[in-house]
N, C-alpha and C. Protein backbone atom coordinates (compact mmCIF):
# COMPACT_ATOMS: atom_id res chain seq x y z
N UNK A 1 58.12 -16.35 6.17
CA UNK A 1 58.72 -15.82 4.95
C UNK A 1 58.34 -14.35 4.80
N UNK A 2 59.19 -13.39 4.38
CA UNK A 2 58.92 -11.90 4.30
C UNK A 2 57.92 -11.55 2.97
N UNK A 3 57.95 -10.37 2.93
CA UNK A 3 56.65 -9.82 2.00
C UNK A 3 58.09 -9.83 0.61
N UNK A 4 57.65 -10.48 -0.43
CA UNK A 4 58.35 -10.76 -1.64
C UNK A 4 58.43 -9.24 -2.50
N UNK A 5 57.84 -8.48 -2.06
CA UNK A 5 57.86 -7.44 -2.78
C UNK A 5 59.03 -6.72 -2.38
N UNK A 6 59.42 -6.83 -0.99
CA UNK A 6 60.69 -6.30 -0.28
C UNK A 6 61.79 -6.96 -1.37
N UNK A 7 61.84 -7.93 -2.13
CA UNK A 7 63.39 -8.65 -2.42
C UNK A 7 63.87 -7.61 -3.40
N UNK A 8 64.89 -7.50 -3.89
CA UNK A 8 65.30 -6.85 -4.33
C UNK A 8 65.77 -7.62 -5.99
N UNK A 9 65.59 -6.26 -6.79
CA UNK A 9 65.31 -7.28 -8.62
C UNK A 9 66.68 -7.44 -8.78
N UNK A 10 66.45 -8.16 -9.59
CA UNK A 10 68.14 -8.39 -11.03
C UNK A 10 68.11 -8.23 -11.75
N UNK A 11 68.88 -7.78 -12.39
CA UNK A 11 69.11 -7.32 -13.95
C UNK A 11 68.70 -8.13 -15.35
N UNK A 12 67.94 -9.55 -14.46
CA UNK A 12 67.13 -10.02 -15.92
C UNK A 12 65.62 -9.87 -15.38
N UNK A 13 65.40 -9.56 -14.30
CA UNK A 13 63.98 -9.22 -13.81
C UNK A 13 63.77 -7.60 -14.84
N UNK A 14 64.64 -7.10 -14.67
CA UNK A 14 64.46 -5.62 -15.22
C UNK A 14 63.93 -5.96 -16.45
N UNK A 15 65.42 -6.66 -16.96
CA UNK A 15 65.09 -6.77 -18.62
C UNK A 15 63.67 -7.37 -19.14
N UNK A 16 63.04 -8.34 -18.54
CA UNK A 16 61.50 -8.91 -18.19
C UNK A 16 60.42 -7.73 -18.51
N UNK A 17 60.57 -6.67 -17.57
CA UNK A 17 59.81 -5.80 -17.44
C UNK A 17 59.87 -4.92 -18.77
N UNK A 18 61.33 -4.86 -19.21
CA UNK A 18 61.51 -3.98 -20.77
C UNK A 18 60.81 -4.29 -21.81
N UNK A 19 61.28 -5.95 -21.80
CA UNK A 19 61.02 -6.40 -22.85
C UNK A 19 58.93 -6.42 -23.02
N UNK A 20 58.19 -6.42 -21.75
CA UNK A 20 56.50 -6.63 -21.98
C UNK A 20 56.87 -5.29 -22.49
N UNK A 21 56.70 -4.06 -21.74
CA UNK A 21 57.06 -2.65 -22.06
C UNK A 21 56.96 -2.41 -23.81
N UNK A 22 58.37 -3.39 -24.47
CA UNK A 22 57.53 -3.16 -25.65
C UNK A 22 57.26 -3.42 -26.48
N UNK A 23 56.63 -4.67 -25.53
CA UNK A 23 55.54 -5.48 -26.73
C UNK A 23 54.47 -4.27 -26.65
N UNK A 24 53.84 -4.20 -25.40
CA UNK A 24 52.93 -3.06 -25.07
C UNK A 24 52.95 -2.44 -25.91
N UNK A 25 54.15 -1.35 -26.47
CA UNK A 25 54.32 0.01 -27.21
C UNK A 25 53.79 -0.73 -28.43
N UNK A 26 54.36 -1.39 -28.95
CA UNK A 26 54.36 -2.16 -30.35
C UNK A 26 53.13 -2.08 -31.01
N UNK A 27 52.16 -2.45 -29.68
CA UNK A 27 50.91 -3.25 -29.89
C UNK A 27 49.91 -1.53 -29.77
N UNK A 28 50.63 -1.51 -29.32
CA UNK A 28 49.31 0.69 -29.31
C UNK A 28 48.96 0.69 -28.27
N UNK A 29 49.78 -0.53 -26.81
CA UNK A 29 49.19 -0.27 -25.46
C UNK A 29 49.46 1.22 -24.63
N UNK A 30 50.99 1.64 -24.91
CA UNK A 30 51.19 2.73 -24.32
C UNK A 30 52.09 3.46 -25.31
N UNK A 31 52.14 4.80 -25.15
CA UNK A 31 52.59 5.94 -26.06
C UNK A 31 54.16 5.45 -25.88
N UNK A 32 54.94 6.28 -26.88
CA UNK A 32 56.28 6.13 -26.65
C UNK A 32 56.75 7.20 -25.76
N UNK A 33 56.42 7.97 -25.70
CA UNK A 33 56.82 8.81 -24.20
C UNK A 33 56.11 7.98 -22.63
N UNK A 34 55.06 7.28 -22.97
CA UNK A 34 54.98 6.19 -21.83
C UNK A 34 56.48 5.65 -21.11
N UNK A 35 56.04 5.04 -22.29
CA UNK A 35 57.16 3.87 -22.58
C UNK A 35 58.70 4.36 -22.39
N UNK A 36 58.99 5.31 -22.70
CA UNK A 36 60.32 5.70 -22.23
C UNK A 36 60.20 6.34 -20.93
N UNK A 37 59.03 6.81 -20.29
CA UNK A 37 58.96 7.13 -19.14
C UNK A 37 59.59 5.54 -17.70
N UNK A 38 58.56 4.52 -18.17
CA UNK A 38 58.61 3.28 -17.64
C UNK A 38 60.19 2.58 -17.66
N UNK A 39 60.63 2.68 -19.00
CA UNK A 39 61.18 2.18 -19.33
C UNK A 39 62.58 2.81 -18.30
N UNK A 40 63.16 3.77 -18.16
CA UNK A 40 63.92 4.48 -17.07
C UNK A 40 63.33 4.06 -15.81
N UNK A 41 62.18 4.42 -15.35
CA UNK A 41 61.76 3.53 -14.13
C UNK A 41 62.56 2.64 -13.93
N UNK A 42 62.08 1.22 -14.66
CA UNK A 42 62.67 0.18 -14.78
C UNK A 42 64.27 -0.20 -14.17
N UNK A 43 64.43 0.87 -15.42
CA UNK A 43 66.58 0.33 -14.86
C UNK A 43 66.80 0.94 -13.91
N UNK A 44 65.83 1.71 -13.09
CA UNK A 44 66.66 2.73 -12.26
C UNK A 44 66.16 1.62 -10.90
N UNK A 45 64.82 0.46 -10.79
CA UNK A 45 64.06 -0.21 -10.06
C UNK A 45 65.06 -0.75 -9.03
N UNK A 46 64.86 -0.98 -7.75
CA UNK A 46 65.62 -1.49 -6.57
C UNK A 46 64.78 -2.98 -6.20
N UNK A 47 63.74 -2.71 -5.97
CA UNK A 47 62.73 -4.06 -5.33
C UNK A 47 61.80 -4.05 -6.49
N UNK A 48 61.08 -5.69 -6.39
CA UNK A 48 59.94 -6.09 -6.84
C UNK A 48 59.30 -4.84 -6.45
N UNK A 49 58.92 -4.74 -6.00
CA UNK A 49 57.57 -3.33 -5.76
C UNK A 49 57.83 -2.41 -5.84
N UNK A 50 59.34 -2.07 -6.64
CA UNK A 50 59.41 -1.07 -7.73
C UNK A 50 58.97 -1.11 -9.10
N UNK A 51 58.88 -2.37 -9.27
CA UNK A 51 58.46 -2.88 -10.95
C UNK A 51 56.93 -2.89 -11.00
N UNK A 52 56.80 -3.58 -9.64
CA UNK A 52 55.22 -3.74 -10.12
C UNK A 52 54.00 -3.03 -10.62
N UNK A 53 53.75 -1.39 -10.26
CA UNK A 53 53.18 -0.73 -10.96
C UNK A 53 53.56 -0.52 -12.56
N UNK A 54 54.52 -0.14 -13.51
CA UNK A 54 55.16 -0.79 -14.23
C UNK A 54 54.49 -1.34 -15.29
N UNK A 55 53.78 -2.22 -14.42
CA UNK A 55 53.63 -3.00 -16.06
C UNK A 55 51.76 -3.77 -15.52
N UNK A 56 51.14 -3.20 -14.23
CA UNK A 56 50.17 -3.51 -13.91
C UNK A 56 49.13 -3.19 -14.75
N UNK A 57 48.87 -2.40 -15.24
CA UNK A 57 47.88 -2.09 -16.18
C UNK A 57 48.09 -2.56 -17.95
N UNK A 58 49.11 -3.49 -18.17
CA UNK A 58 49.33 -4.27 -19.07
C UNK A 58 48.95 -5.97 -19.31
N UNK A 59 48.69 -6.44 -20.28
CA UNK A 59 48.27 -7.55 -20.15
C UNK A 59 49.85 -8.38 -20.11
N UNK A 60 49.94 -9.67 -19.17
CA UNK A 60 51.34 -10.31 -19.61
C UNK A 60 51.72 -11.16 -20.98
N UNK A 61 52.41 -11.44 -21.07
CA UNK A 61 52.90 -11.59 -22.71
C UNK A 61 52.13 -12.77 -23.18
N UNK A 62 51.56 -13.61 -22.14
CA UNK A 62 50.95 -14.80 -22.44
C UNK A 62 49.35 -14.17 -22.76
N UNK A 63 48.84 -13.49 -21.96
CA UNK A 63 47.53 -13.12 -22.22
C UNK A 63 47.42 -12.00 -23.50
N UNK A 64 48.95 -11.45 -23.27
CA UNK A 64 48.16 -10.53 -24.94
C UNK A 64 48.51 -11.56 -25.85
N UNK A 65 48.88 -12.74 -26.04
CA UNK A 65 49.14 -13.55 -27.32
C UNK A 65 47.63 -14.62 -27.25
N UNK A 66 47.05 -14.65 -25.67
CA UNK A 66 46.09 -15.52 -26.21
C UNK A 66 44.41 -15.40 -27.00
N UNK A 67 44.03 -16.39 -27.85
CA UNK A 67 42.97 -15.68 -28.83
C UNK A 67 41.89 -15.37 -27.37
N UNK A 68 40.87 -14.51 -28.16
CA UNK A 68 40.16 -14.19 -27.28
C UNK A 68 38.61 -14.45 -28.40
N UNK A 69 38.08 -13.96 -27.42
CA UNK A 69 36.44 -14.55 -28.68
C UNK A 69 36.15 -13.70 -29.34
N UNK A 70 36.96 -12.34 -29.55
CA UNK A 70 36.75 -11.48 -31.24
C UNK A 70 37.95 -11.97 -31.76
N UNK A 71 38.84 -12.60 -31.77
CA UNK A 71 39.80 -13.24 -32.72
C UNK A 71 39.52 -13.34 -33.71
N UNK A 72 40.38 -13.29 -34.79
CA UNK A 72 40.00 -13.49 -36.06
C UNK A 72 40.26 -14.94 -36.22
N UNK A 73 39.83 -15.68 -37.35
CA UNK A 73 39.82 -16.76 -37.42
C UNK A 73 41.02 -17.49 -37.94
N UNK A 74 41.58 -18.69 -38.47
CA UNK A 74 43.09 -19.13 -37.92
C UNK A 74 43.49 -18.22 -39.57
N UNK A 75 44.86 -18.47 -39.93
CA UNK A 75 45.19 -17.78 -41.11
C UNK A 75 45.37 -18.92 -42.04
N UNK A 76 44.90 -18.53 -43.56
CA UNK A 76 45.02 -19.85 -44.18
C UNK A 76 46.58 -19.97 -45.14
N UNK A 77 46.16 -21.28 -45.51
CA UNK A 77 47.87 -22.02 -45.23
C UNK A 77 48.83 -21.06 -46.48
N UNK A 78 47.62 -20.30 -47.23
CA UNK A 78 48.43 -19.62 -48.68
C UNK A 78 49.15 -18.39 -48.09
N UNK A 79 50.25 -17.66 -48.30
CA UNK A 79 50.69 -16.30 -48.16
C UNK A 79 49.79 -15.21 -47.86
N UNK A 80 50.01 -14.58 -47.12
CA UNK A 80 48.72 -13.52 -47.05
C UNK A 80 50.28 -12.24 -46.95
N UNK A 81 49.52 -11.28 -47.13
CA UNK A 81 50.48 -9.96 -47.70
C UNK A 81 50.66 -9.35 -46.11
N UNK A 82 51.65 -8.85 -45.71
CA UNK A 82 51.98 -8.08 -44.64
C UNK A 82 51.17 -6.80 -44.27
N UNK A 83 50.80 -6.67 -43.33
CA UNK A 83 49.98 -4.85 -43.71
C UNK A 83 51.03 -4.44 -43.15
N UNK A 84 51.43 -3.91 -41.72
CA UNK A 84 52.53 -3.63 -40.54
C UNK A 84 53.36 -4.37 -40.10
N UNK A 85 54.35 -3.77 -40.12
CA UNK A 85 55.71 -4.22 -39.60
C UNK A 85 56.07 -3.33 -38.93
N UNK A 86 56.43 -3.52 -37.39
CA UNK A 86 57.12 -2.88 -35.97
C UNK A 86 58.74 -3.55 -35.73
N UNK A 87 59.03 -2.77 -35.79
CA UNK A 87 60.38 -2.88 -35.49
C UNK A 87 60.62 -1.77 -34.23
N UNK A 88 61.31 -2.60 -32.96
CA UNK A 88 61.42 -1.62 -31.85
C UNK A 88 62.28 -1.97 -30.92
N UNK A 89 63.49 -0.59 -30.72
CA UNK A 89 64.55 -0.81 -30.36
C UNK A 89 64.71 0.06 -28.88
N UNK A 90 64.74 -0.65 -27.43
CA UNK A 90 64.57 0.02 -26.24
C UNK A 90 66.22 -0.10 -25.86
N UNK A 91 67.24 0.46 -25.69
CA UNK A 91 68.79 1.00 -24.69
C UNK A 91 69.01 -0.08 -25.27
N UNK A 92 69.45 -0.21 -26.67
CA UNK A 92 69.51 -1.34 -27.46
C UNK A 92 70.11 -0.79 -29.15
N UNK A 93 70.67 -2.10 -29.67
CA UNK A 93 70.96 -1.93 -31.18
C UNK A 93 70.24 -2.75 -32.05
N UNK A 94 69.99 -1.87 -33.08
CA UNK A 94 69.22 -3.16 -34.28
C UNK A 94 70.03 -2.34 -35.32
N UNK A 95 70.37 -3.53 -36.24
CA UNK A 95 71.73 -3.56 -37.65
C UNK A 95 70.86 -4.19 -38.40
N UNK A 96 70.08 -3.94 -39.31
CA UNK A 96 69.93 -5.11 -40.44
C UNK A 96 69.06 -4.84 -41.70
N UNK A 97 69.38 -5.70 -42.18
CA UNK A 97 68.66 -5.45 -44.13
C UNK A 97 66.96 -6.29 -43.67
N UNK A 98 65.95 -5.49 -44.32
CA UNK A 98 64.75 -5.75 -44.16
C UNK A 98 64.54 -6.71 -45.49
N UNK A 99 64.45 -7.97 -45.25
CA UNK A 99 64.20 -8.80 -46.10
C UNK A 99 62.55 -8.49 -47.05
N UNK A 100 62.08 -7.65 -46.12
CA UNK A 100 60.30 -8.02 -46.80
C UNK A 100 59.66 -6.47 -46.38
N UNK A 101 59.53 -5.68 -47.24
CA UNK A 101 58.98 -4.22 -46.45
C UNK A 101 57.22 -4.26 -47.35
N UNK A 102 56.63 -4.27 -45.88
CA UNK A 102 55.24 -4.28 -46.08
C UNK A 102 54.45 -2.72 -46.63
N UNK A 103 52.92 -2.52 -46.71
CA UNK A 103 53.14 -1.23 -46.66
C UNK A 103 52.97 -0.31 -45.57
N UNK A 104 52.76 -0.70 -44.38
CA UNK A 104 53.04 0.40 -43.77
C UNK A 104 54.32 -0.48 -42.69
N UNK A 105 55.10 0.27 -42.14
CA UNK A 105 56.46 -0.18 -41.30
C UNK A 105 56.38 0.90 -40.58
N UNK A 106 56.79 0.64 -38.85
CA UNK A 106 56.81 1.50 -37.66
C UNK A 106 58.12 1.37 -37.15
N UNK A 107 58.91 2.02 -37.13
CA UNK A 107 60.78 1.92 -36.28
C UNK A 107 60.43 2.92 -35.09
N UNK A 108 60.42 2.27 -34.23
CA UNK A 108 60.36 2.76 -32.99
C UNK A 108 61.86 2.83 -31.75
N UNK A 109 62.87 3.38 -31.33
CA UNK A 109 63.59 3.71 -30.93
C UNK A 109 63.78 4.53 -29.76
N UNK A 110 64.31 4.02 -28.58
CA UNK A 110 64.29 4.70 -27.44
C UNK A 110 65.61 3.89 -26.52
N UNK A 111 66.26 5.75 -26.72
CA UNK A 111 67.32 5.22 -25.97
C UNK A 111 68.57 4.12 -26.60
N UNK A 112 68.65 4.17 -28.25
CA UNK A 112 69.66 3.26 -28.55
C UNK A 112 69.38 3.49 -29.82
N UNK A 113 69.99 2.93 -30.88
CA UNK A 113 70.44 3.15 -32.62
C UNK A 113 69.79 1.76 -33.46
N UNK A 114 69.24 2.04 -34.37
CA UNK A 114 68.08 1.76 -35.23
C UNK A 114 68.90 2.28 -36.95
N UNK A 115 69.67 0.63 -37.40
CA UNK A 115 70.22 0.94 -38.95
C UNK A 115 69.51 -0.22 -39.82
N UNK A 116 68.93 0.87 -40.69
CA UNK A 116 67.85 -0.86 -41.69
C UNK A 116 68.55 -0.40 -42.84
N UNK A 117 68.72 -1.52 -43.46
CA UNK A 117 69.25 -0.81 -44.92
C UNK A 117 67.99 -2.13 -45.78
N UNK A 118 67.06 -0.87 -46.84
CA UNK A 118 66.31 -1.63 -47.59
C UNK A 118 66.92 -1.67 -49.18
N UNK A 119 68.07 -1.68 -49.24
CA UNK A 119 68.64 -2.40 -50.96
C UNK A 119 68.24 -3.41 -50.90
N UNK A 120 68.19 -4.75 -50.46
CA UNK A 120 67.90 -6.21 -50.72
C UNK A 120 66.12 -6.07 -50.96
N UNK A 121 65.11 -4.96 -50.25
CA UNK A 121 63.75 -5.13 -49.97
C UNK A 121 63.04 -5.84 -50.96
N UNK A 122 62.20 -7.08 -50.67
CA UNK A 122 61.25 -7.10 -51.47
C UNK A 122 59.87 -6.43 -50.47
N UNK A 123 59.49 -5.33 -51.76
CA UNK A 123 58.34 -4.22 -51.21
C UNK A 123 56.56 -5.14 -52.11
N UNK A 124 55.88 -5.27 -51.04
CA UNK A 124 54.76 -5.23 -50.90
C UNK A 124 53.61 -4.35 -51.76
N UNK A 125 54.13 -3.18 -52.06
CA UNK A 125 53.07 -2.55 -52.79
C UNK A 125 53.86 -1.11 -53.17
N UNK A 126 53.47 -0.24 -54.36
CA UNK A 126 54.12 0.65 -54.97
C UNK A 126 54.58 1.69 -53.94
N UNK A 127 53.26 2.17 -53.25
CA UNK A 127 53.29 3.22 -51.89
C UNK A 127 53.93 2.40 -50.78
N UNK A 128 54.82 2.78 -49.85
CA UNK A 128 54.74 2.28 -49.16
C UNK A 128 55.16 3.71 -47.78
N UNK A 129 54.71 3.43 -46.75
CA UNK A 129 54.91 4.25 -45.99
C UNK A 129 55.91 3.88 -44.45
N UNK A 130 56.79 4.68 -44.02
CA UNK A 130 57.56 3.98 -43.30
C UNK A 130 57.71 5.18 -42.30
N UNK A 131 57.41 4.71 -40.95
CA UNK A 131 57.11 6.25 -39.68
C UNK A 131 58.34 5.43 -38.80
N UNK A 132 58.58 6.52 -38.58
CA UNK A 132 60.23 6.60 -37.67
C UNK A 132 59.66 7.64 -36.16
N UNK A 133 59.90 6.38 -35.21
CA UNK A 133 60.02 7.69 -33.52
C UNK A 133 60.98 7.35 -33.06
N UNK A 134 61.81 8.59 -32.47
CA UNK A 134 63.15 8.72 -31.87
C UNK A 134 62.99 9.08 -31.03
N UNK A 135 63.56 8.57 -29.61
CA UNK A 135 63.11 9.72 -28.53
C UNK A 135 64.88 9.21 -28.03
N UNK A 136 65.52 10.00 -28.27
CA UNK A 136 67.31 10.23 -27.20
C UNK A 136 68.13 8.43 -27.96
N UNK A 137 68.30 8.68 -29.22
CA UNK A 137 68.95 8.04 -29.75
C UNK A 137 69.00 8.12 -31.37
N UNK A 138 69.42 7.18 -32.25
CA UNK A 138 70.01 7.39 -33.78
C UNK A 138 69.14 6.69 -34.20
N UNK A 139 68.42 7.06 -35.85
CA UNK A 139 68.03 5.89 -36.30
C UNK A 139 68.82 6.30 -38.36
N UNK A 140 69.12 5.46 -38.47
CA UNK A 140 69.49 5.44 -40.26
C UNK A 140 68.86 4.71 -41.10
N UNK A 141 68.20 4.83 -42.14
CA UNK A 141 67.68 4.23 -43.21
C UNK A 141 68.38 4.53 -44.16
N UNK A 142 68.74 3.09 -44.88
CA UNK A 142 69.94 3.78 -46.49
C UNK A 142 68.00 2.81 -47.32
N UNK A 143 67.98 3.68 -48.07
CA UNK A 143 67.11 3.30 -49.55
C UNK A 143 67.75 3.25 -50.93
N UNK A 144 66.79 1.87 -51.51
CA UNK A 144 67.86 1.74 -52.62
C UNK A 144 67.80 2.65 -53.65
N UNK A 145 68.80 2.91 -54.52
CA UNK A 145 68.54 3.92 -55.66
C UNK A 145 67.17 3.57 -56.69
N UNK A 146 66.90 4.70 -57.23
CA UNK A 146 65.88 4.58 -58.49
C UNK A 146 64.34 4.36 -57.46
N UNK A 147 64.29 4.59 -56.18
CA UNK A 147 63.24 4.81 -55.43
C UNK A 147 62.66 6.37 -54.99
N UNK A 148 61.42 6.68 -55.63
CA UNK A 148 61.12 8.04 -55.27
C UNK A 148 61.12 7.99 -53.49
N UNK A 149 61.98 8.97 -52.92
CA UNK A 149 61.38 9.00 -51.92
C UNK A 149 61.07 10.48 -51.30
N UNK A 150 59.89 10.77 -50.12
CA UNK A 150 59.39 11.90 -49.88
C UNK A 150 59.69 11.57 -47.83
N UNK A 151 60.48 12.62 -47.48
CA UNK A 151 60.44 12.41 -45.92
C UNK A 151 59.61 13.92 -45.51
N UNK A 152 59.26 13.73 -44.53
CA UNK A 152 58.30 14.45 -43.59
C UNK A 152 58.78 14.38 -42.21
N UNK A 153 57.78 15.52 -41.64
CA UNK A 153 58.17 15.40 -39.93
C UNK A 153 59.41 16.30 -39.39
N UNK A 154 59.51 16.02 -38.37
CA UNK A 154 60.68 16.66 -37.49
C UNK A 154 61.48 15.97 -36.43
N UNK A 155 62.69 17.16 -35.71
CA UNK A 155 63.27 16.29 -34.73
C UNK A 155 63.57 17.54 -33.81
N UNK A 156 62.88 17.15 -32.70
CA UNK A 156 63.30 18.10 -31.62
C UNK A 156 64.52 18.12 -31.05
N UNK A 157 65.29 18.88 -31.06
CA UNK A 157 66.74 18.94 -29.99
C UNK A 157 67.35 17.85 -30.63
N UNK A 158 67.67 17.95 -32.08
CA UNK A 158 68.27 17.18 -32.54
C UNK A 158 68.26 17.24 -34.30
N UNK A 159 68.74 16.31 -34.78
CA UNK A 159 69.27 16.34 -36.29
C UNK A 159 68.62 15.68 -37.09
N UNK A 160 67.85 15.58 -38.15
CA UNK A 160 66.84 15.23 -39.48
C UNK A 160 67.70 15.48 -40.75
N UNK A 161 68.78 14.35 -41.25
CA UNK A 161 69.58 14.55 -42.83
C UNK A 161 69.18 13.76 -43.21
N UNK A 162 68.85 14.38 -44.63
CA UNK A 162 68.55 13.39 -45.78
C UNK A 162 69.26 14.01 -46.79
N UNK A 163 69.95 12.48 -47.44
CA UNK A 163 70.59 12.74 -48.78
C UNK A 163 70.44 11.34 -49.82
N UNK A 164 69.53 11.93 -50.05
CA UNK A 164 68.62 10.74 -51.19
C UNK A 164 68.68 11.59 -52.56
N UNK A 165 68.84 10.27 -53.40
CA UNK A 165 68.96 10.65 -54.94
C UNK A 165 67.56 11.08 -55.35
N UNK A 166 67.29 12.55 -56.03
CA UNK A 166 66.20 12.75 -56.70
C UNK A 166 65.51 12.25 -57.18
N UNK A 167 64.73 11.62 -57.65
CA UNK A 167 64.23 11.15 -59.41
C UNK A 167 62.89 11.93 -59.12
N UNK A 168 62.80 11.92 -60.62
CA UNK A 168 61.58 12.32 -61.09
C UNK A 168 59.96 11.16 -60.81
N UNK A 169 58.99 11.35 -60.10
CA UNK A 169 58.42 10.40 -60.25
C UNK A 169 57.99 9.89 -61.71
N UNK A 170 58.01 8.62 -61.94
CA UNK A 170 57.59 7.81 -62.97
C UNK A 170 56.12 7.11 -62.87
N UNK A 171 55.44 6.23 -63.70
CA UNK A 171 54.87 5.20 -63.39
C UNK A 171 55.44 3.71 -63.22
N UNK A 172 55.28 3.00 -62.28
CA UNK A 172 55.83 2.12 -61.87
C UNK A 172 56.95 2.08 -61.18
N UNK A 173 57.22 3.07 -60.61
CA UNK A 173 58.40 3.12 -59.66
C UNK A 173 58.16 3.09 -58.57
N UNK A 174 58.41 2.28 -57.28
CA UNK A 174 58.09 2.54 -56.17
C UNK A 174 58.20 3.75 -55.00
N UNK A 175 57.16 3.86 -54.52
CA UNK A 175 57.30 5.48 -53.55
C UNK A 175 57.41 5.35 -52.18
N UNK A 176 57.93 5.72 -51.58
CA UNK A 176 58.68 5.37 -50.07
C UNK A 176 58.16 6.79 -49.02
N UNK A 177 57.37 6.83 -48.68
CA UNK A 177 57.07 8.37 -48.04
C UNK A 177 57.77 8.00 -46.58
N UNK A 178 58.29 9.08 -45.91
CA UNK A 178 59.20 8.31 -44.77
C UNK A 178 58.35 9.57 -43.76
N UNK A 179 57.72 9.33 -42.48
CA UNK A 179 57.64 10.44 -41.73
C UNK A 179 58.35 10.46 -40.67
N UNK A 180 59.02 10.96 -39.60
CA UNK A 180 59.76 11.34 -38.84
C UNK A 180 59.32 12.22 -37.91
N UNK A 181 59.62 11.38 -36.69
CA UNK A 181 59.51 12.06 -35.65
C UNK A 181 60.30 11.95 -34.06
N UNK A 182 61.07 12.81 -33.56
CA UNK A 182 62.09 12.62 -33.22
C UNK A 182 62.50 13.83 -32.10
N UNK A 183 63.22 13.34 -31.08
CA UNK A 183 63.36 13.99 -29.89
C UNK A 183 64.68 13.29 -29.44
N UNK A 184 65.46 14.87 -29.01
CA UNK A 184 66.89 14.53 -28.45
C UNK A 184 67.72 13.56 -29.13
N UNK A 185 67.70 13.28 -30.64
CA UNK A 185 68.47 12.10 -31.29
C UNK A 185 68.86 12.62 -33.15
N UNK A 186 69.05 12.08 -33.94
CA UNK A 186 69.38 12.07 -35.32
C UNK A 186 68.78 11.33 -35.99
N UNK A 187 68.38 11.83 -37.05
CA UNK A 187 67.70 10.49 -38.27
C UNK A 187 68.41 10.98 -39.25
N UNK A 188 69.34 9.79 -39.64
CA UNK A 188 69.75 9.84 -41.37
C UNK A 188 68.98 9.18 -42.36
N UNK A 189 68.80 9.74 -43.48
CA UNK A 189 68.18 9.00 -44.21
C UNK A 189 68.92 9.06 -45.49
N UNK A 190 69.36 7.94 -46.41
CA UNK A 190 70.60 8.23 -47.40
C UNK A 190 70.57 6.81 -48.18
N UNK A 191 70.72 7.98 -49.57
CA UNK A 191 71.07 6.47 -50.66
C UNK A 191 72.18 5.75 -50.77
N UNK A 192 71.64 4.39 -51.23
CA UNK A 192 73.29 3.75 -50.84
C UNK A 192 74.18 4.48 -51.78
C-alpha cells in the first residue's frame, strides 16, 4: 500500500480542515490573519500532506471538547448568564436575528458576509460590547431603535458606515459599544 499522504484530498476533507481552523480561531488558538492565512492553504491543498501541517499544532475537535483536570466543574441545572458569544463566518454566509446578545459578542468573518439583525435581542446586561473582524468580506449589523450606540475602530482598504439613530444617553437605556476592525471588506452598521 503507498504512503497515504501521497492521496490526493476532496472537497469535504478540505472543508474538515476549515471547519477545526475555526473552532481554533474561536477558541484564541490562532489569530485571524492565521487563520485566513491556513484557511487559503486549505482550498488551494492537492494531497493529504498538504493539509497536514495545517492543523498540526491544533488540538482535534474531540480533544479540545474533552474535560481536562483544570475543568471547571459540571454547570448547574439553573440558567447561568452568557459572558461570550462567537459567531464565525470562513468563504461562507451567516443571515440571522440574534435571539440572546450576551455581554461581550465576537463576529469574526473571513472571506464571506456576516448579517445579524439584533431588533428581536434579548440583551444580557445594560453595556454590552460587540467586536467585529473583517478580513476580505461584508459584515452588517441593523440595531434596534432607542439603543445608545458608540462604534469604534477601523477598516483598512475598505468601507466603515454607520447610520444609527442618535439618542441622547439616558438611565436605563441600553449601550451597545461596537468596535471594528477590518481589512479589504465593509462594515455597515444601521438602524432598522
Amino acid at each position: 500500500m503507498g504512503d497515504q499522504r501521497l492521496l490526493r484530498v476532496s472537497d469535504a476533507e478540505r472543508e474538515q480542515v476549515v471547519d477545526l481552523l475555526s473552532v481554533a480561531c474561536a477558541e484564541g488558538r490562532l489569530t485571524l490573519e492565521e487563520m485566513g492565512g491556513r484557511v487559503s492553504a486549505a482550498y488551494s491543498a492537492v494531497t493529504r500532506a498538504d493539509l497536514e501541517p495545517l492543523t498540526i499544532d491544533l488540538p482535534t475537535r474531540a480533544e479540545a471538547t474533552a474535560p481536562t483536570a483544570w475543568a471547571a466543574p459540571p454547570v448547574p441545572a439553573a440558567p447561568v448568564k452568557t459572558k461570550k458569544k462567537w459567531l464565525v463566518t470562513v468563504m461562507g454566509e451567516l443571515k440571522r436575528g440574534v435571539s440572546r446578545l450576551p455581554e461581550h459578542t465576537v463576529v469574526v468573518t473571513v472571506m464571506g458576509e456576516s448579517k445579524l439583525d439584533l431588533r428581536n435581542s434579548i440583551i444580557d446586561s445594560p453595556q454590552i460590547e460587540l467586536r467585529m473582524y473583517l478580513l476580505m468580506g461584508e459584515q452588517q449589523i441593523i440595531v434596534p431603535e432607542g439603543v445608545e450606540v458608540e462604534v469604534t475602530g477601523f477598516v483598512c482598504m475598505g468601507e466603515k458606515r454607520v447610520d444609527v439613530e442618535e439618542i441622547r444617553p439616558r438611565p436605563g437605556v441600553p449601550r451597545l459599544h461596537i468596535r471594528v476592525c477590518g481589512m479589504m471588506g465593509e462594515i455597515k452598521i444601521r438602524t432598522a
